[in-house]
N, C-alpha and C. Protein backbone atom coordinates (compact mmCIF):
# COMPACT_ATOMS: atom_id res chain seq x y z
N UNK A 1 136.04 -86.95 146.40
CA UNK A 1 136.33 -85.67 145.74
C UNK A 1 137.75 -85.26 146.03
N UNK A 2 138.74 -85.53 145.05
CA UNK A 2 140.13 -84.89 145.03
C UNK A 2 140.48 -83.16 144.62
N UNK A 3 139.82 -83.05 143.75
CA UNK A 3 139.97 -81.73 143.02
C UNK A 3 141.14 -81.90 142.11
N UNK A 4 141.17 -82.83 141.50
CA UNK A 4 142.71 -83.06 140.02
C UNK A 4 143.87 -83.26 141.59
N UNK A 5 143.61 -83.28 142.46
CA UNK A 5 145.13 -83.70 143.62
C UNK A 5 145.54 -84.49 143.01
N UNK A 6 145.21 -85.82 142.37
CA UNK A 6 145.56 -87.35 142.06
C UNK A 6 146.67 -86.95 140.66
N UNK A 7 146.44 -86.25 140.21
CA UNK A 7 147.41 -85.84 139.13
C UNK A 7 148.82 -85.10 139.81
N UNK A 8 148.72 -85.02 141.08
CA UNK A 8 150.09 -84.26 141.31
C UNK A 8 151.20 -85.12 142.21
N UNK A 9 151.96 -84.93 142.50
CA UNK A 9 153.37 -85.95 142.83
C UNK A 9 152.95 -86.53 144.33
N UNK A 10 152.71 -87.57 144.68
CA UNK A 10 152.32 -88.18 146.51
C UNK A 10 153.30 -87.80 146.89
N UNK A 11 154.40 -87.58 147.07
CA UNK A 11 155.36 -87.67 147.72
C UNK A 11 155.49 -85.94 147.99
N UNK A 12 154.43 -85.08 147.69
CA UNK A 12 155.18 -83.47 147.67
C UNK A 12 153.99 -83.28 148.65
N UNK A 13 154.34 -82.39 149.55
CA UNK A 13 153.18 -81.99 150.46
C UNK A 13 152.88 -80.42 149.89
N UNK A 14 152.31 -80.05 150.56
CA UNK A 14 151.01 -79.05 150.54
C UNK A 14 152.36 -77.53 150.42
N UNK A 15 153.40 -77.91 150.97
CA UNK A 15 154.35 -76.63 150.98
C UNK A 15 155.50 -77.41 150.44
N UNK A 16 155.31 -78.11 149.99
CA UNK A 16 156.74 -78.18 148.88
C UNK A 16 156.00 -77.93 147.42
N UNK A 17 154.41 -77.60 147.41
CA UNK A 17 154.11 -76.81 146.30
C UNK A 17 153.81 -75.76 145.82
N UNK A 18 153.18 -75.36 147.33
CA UNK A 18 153.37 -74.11 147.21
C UNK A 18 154.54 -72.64 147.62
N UNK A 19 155.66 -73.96 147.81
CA UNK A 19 157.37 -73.17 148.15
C UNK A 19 157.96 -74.47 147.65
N UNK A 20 158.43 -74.38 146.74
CA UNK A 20 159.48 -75.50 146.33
C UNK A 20 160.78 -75.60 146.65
N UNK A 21 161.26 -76.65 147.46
CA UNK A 21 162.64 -76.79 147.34
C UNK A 21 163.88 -76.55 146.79
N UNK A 22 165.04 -76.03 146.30
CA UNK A 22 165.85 -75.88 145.46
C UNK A 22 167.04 -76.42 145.87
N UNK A 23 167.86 -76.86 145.09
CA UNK A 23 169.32 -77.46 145.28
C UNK A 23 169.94 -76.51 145.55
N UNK A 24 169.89 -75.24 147.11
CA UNK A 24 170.83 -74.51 147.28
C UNK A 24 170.64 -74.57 148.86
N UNK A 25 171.98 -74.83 149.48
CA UNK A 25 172.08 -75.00 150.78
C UNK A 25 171.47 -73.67 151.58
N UNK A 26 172.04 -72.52 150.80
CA UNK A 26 171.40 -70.89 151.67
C UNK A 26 170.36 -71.21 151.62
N UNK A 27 169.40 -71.25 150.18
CA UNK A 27 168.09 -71.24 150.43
C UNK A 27 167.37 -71.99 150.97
N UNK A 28 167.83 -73.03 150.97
CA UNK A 28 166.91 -74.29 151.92
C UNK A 28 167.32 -74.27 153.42
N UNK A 29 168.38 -73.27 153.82
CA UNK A 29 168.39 -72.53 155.10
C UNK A 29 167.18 -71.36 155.31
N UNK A 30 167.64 -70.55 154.72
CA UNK A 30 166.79 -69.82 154.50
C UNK A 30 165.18 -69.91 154.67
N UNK A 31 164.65 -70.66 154.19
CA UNK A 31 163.25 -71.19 154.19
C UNK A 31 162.71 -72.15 155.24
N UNK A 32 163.80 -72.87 155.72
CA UNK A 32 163.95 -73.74 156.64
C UNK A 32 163.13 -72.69 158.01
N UNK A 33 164.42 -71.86 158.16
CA UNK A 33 164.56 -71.05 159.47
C UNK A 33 163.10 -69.61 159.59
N UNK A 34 162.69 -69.51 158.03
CA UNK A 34 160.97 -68.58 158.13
C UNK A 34 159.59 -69.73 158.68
N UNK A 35 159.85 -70.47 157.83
CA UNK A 35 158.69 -72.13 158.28
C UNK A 35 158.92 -72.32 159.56
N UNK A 36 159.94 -72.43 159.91
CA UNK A 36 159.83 -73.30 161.53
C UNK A 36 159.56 -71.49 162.16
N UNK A 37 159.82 -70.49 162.19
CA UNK A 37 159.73 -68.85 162.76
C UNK A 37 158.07 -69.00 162.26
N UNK A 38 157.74 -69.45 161.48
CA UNK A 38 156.00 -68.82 161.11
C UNK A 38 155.57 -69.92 162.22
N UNK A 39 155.84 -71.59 162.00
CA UNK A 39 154.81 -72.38 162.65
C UNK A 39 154.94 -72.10 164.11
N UNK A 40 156.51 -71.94 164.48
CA UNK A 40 155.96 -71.69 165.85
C UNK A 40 155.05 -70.61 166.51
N UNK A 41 155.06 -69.14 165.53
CA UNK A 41 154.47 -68.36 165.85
C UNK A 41 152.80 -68.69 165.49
N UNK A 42 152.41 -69.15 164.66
CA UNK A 42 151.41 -69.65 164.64
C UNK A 42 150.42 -70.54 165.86
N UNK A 43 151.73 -71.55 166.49
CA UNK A 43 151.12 -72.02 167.74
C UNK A 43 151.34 -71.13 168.70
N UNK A 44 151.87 -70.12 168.98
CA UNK A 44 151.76 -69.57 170.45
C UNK A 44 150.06 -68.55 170.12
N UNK A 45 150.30 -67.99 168.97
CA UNK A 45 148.77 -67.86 168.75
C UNK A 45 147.60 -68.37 169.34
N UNK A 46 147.80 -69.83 168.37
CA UNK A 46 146.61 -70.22 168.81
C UNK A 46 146.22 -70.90 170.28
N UNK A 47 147.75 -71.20 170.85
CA UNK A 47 147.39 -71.41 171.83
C UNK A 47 147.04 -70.15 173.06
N UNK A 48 147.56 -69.01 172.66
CA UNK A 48 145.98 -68.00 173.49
C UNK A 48 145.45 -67.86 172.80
N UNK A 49 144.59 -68.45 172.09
CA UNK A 49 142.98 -68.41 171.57
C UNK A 49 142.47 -69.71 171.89
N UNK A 50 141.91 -69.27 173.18
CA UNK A 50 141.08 -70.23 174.00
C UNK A 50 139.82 -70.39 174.94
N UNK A 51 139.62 -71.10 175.34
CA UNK A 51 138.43 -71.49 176.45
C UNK A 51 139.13 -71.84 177.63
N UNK A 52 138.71 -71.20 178.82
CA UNK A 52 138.96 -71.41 180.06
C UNK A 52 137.82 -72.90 180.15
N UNK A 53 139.32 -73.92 180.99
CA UNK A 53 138.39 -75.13 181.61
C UNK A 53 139.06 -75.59 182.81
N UNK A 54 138.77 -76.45 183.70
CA UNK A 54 139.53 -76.80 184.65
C UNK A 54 140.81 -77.76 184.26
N UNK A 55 141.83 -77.47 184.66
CA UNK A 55 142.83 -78.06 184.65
C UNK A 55 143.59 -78.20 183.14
N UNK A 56 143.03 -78.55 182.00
CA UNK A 56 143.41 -78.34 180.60
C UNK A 56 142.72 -76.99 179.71
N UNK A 57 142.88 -76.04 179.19
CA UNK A 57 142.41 -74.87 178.43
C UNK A 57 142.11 -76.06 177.26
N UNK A 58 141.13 -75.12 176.42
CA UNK A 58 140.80 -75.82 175.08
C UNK A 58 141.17 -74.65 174.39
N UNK A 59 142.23 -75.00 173.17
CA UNK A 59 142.32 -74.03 172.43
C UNK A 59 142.74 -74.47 171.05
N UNK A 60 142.75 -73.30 169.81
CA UNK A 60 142.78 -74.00 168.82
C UNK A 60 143.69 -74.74 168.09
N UNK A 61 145.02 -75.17 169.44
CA UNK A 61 146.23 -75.37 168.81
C UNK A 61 146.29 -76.87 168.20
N UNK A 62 145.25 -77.62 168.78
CA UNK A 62 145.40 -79.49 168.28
C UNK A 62 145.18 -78.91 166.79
N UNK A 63 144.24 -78.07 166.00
CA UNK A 63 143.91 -78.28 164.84
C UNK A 63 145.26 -77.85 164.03
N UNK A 64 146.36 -76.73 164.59
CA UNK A 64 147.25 -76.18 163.83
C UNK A 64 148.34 -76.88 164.33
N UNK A 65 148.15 -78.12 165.15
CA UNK A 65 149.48 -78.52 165.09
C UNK A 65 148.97 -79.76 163.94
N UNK A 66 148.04 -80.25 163.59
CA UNK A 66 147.43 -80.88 162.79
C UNK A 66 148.06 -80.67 161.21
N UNK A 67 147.63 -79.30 160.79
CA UNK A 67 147.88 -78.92 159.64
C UNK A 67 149.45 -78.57 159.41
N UNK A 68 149.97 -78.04 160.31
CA UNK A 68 151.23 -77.82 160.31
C UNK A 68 152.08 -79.34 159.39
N UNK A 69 152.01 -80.27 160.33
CA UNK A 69 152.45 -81.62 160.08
C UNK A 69 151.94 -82.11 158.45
N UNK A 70 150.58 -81.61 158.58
CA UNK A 70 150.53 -82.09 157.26
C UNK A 70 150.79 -81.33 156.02
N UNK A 71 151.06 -80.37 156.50
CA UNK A 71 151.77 -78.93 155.16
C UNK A 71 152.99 -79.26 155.43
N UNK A 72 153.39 -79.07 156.13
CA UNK A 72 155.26 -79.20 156.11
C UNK A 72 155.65 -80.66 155.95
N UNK A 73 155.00 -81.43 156.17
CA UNK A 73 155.29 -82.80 155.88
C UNK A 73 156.31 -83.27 157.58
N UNK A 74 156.53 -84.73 157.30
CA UNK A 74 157.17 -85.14 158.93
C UNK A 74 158.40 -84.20 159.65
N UNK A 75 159.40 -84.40 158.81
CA UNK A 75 160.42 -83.62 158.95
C UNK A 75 160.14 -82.35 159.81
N UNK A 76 159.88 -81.81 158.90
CA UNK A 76 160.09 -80.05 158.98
C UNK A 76 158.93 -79.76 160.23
N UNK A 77 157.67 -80.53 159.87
CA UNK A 77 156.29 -80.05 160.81
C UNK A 77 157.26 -80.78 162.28
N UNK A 78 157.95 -82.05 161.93
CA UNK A 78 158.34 -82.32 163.54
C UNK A 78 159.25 -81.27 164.09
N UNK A 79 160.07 -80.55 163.46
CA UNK A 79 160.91 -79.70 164.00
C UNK A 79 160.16 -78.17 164.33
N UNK A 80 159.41 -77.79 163.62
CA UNK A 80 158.59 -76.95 163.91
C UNK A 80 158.13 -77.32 165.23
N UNK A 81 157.36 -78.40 165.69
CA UNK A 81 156.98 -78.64 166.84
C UNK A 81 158.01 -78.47 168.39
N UNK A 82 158.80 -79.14 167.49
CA UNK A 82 159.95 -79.55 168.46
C UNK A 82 160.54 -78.09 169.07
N UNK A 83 160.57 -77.29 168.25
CA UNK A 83 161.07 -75.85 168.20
C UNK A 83 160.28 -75.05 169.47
N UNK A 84 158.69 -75.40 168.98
CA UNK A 84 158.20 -74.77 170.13
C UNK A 84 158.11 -75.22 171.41
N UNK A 85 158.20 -76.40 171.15
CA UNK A 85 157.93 -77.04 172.95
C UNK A 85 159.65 -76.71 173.82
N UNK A 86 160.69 -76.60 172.64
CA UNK A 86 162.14 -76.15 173.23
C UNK A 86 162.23 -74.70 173.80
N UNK A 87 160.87 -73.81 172.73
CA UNK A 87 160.65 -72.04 173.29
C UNK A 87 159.70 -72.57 175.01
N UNK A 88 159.09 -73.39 175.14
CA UNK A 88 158.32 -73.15 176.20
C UNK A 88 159.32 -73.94 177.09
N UNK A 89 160.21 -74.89 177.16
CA UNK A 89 160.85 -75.08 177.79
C UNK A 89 162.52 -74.15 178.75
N UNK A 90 162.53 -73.43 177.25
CA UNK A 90 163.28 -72.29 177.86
C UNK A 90 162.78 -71.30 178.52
N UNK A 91 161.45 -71.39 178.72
CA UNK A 91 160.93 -70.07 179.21
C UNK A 91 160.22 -69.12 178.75
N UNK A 92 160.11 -69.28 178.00
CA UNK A 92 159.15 -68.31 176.62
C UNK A 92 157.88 -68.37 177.34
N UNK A 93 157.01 -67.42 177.36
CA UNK A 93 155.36 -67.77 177.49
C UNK A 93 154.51 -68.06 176.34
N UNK A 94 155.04 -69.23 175.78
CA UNK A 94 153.91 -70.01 174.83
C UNK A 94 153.33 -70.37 174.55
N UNK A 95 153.24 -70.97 176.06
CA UNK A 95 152.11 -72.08 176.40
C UNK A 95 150.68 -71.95 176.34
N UNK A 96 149.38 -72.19 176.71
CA UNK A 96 148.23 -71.73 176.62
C UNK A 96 148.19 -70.79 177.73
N UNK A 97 148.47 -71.16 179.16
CA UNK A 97 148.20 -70.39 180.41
C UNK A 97 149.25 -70.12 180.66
N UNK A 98 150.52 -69.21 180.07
CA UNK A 98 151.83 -68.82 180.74
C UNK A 98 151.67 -66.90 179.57
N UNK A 99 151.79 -65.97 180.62
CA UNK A 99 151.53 -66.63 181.92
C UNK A 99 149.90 -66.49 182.58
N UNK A 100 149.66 -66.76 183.68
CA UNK A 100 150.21 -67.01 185.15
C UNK A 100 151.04 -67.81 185.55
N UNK A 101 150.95 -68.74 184.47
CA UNK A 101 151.98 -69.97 184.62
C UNK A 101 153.25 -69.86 183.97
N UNK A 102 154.23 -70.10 185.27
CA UNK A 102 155.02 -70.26 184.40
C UNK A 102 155.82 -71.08 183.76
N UNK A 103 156.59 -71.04 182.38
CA UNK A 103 156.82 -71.70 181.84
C UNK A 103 158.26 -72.51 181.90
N UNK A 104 158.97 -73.33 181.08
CA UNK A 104 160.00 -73.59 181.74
C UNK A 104 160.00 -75.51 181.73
N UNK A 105 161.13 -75.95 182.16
CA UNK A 105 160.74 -77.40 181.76
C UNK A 105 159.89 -77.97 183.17
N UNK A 106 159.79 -77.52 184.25
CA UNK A 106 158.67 -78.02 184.95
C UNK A 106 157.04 -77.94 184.27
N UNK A 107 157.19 -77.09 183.35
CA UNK A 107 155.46 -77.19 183.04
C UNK A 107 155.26 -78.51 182.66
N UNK A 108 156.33 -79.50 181.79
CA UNK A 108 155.76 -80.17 181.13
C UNK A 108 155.59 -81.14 182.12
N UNK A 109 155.62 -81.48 182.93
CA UNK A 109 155.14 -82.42 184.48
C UNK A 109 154.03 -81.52 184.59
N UNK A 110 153.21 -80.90 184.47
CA UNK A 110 151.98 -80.27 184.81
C UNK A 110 151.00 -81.61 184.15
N UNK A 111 150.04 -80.56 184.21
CA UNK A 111 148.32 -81.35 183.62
C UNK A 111 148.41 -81.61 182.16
N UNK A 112 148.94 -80.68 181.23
CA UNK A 112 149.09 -80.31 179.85
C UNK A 112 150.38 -81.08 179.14
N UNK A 113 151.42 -81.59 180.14
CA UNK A 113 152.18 -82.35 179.40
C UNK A 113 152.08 -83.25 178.53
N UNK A 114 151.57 -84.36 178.60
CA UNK A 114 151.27 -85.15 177.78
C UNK A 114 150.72 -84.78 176.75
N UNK A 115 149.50 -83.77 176.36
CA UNK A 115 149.41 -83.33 175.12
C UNK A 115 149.92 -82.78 174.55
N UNK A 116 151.65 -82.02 175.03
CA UNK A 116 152.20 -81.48 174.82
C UNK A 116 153.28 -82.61 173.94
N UNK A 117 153.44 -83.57 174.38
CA UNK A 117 154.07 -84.45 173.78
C UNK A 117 153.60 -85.17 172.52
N UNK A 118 151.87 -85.20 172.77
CA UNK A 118 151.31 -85.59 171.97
C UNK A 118 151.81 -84.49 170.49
N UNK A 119 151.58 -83.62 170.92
CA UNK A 119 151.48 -82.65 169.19
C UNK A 119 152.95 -83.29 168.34
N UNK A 120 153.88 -83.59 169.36
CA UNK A 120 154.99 -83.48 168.70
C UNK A 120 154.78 -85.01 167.61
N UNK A 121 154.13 -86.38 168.72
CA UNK A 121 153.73 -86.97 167.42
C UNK A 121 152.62 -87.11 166.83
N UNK A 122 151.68 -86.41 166.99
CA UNK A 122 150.85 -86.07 165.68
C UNK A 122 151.48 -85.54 164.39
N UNK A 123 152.27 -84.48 164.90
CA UNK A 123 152.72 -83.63 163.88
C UNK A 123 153.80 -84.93 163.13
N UNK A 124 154.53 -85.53 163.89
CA UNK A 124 155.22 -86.74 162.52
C UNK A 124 154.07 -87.80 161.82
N UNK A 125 153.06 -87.88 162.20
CA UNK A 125 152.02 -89.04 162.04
C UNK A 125 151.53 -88.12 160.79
N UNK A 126 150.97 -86.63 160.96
CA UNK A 126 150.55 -86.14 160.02
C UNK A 126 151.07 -85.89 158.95
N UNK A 127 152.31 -85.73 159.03
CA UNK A 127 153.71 -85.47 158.02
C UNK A 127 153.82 -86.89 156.94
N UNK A 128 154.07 -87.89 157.78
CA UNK A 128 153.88 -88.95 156.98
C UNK A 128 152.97 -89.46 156.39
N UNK A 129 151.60 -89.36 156.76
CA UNK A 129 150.65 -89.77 155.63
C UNK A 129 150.41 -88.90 155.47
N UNK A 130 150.61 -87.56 154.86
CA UNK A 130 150.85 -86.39 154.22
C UNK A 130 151.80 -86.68 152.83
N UNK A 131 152.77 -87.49 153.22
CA UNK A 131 153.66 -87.14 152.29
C UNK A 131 153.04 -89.01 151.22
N UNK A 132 152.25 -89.64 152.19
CA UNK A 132 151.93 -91.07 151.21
C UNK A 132 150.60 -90.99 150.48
N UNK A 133 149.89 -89.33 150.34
CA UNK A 133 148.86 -88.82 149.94
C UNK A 133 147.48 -89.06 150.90
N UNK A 134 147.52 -89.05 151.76
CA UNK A 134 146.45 -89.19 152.66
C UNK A 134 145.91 -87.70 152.78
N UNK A 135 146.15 -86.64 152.56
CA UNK A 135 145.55 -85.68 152.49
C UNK A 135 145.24 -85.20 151.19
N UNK A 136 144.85 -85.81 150.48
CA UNK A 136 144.29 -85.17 148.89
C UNK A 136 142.94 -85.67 148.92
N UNK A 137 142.38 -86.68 149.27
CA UNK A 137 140.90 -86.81 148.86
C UNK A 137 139.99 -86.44 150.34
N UNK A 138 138.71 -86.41 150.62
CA UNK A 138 137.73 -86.03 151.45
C UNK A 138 138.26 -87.35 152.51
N UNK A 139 137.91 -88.20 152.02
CA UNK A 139 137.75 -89.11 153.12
C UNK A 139 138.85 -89.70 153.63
N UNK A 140 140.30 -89.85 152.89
CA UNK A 140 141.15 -89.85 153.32
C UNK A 140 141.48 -88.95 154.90
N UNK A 141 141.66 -87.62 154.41
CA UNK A 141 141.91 -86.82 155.05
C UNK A 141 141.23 -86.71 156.05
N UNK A 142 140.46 -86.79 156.22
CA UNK A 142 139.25 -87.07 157.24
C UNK A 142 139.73 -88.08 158.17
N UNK A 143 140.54 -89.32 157.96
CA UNK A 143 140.89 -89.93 158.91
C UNK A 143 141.80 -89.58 159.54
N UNK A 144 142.68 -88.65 158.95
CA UNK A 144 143.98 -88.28 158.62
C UNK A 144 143.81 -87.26 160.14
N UNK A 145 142.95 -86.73 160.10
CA UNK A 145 143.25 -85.62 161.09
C UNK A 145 142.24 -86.11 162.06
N UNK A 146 141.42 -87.10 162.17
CA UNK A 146 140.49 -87.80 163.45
C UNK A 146 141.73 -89.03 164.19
N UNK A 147 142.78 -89.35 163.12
CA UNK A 147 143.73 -89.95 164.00
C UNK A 147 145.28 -89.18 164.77
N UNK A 148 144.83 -88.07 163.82
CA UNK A 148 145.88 -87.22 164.67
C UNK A 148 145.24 -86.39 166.03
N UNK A 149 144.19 -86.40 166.18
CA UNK A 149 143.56 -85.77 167.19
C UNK A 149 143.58 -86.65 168.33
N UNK A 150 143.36 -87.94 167.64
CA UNK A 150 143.27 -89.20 168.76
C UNK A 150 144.74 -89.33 169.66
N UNK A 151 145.34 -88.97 168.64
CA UNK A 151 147.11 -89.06 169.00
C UNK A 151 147.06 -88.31 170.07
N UNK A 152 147.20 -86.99 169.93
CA UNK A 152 147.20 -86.06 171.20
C UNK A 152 146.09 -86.72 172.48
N UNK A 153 144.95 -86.46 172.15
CA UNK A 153 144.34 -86.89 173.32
C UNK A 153 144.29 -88.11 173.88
N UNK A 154 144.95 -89.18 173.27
CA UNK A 154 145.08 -90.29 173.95
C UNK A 154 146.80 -89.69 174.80
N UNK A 155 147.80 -88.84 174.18
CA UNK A 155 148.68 -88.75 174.99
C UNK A 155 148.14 -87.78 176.25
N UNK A 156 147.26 -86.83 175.91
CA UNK A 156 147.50 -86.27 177.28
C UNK A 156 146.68 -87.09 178.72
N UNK A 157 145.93 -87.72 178.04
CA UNK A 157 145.04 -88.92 178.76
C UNK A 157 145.74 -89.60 179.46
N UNK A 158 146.62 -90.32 179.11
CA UNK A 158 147.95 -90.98 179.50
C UNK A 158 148.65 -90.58 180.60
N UNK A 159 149.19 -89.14 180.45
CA UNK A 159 149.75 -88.36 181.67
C UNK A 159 149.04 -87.98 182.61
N UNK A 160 147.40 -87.44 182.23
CA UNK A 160 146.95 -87.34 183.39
C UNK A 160 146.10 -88.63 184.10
N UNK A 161 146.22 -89.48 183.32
CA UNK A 161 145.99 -91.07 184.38
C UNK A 161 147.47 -90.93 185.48
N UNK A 162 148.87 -90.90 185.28
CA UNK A 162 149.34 -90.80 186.01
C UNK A 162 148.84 -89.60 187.12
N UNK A 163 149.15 -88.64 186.98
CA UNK A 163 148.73 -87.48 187.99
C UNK A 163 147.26 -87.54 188.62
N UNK A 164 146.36 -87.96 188.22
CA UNK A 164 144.91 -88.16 188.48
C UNK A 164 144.31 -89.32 188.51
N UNK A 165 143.34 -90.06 189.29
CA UNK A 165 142.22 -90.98 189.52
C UNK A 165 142.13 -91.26 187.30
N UNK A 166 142.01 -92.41 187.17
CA UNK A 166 141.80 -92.71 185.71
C UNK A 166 140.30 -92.16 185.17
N UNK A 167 139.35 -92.21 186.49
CA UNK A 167 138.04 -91.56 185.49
C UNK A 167 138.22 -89.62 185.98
N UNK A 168 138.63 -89.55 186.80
CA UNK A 168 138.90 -88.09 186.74
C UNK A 168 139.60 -87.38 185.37
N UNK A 169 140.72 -88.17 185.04
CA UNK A 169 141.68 -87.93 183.98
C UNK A 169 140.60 -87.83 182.82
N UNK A 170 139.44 -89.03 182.89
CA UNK A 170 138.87 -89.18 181.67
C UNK A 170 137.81 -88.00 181.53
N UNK A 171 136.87 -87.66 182.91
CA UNK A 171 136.20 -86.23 182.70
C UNK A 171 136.91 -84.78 182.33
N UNK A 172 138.07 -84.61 182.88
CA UNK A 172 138.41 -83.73 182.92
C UNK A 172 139.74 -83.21 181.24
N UNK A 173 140.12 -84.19 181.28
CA UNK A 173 141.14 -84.69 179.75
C UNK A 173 140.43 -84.89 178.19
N UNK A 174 139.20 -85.60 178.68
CA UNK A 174 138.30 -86.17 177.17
C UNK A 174 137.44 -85.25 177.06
N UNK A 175 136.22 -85.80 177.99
CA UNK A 175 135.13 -85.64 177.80
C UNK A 175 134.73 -84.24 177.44
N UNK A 176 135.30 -83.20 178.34
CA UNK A 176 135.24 -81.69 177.84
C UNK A 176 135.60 -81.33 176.11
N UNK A 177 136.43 -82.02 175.70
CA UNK A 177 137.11 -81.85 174.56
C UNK A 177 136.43 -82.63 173.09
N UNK A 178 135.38 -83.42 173.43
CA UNK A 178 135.11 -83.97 171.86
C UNK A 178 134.42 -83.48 171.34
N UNK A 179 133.24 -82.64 171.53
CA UNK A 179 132.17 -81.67 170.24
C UNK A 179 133.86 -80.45 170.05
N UNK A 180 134.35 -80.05 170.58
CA UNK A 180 135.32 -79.16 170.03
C UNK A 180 136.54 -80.14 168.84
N UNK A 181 137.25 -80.98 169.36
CA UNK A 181 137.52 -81.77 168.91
C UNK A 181 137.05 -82.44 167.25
N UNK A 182 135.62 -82.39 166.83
CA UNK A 182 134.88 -82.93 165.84
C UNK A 182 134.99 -81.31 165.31
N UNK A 183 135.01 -80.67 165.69
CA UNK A 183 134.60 -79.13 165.09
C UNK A 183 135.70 -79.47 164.37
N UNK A 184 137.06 -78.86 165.08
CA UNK A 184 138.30 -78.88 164.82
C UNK A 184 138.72 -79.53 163.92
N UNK A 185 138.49 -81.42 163.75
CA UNK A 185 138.54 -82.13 162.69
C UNK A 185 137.97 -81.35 161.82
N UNK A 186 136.85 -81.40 161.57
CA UNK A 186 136.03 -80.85 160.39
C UNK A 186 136.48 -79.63 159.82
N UNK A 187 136.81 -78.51 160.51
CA UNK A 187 137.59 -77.47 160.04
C UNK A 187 138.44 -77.75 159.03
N UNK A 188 139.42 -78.56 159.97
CA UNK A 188 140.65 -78.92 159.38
C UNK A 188 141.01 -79.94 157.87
N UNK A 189 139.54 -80.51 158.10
CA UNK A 189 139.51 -81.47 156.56
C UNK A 189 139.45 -80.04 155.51
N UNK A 190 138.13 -79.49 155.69
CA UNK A 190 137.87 -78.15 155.18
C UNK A 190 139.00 -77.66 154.76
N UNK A 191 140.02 -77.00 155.36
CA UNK A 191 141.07 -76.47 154.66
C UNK A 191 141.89 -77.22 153.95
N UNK A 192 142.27 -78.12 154.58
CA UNK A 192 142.79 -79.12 153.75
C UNK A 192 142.22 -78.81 152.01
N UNK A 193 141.08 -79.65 152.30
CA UNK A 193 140.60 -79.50 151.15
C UNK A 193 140.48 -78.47 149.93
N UNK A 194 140.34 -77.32 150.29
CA UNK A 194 140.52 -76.29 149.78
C UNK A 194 141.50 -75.49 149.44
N UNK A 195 142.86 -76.16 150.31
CA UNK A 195 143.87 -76.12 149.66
C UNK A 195 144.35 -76.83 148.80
N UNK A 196 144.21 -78.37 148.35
CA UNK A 196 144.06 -78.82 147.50
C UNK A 196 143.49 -78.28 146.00
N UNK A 197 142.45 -77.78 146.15
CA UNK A 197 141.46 -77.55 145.28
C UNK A 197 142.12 -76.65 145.09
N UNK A 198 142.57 -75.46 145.29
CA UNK A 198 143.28 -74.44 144.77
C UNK A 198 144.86 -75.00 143.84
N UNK A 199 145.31 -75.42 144.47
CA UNK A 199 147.12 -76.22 143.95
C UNK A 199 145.74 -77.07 142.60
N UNK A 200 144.55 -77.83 142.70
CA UNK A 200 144.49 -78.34 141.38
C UNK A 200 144.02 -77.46 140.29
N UNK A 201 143.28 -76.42 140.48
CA UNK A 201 143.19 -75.46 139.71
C UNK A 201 144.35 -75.08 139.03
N UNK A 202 145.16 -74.57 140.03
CA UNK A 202 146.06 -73.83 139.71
C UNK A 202 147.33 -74.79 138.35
N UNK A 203 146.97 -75.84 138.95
CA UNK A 203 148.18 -76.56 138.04
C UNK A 203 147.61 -77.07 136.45
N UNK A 204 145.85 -77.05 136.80
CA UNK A 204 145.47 -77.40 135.52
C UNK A 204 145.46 -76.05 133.89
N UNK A 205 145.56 -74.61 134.56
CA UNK A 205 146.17 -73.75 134.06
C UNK A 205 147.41 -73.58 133.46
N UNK A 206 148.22 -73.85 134.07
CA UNK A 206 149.39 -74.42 133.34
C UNK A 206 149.85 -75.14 132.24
């Protein structure tokens, strides 16, 4: 199930249709500098909207760094990312637990680093098969965001094998995180989808 997606350009993501590009340097400043100001504000959001757990918070930011990447496409969703992990590195309280914690470039040597690294490449992973149409049909998309999830949690897995015993890393890193994780996917196809379905409506009016 596409919803008429298959009729529209692979190469345009989800916000180059519903904000189109123009051949003007201001404005593609301009738009540049609200997108990357919305997504980051978007993740400090969601990252306080969370679940207290030991050592990693669960919160809803894997799914919106997810969509981000795949609405803005590689580019822009990577700089968006990049943007915020540069606010939490300067000090900003962005993070999920800052504060008490504080923030700053020692956090990212904490517990949370590695998934912190992770978003940044999900968000290009999502961007790019975003922009080769992997997010227009059900099942596409569906992989689309079960391998961007994998992305992150295999990175933060990674870092905390360094800092932690490898099956500690794995109770405390994974295992807490996959019925949320499957939610999250599923959400996230969901909108997807329905944003689609709206852009095909909308264009078959036309």
């Amino acid at each position: 199930m596409n919803n008429g997606a298959d009729s529209l350009p692979v190469s345009r993501t989800l916000l180059g249709l519903f904000w189109p590009a123009r051949n003007d340097v201001g404005f593609l400043a301009l738009r540049a500098m609200v997108l990357l100001a919305l997504g980051s504000a978007l993740l400090t959001v969601s990252a306080k909207t969370q679940v207290p757990l030991p050592f990693v918070p669960m919160t809803m930011q894997t799914m919106v760094v997810l969509l981000i990447g795949a609405t803005y496409g590689s580019r822009l969703g990577a700089a968006t990312i990049a943007l915020y992990l540069l606010q939490g590195a300067l000090g900003m309280p962005v993070f999920a637990n800052t504060p008490p914690v504080i923030a700053g470039p020692g956090y990212f040597a904490g517990p949370t680093g590695g998934f912190l690294v992770g978003f940044l490449a999900a968000a290009c992973v999502m961007g790019y098969m975003a922009e080769r149409g992997w997010d227009r049909t059900l099942a596409r998309v569906a992989v689309m965001m079960t391998l961007g999830h994998a992305v992150i949690l295999l990175a933060g897995f990674g870092w905390l094998s360094v800092l932690l015993p490898v099956a500690e890393a794995w109770s405390v890193g994974i295992v807490p995180f996959i019925a949320a994780t499957i939610v999250k996917t599923a959400l996230a196809v969901a909108l997807m989808q329905a944003a689609w379905s709206v852009i095909g409506r909308s264009k078959r009016t036309i």
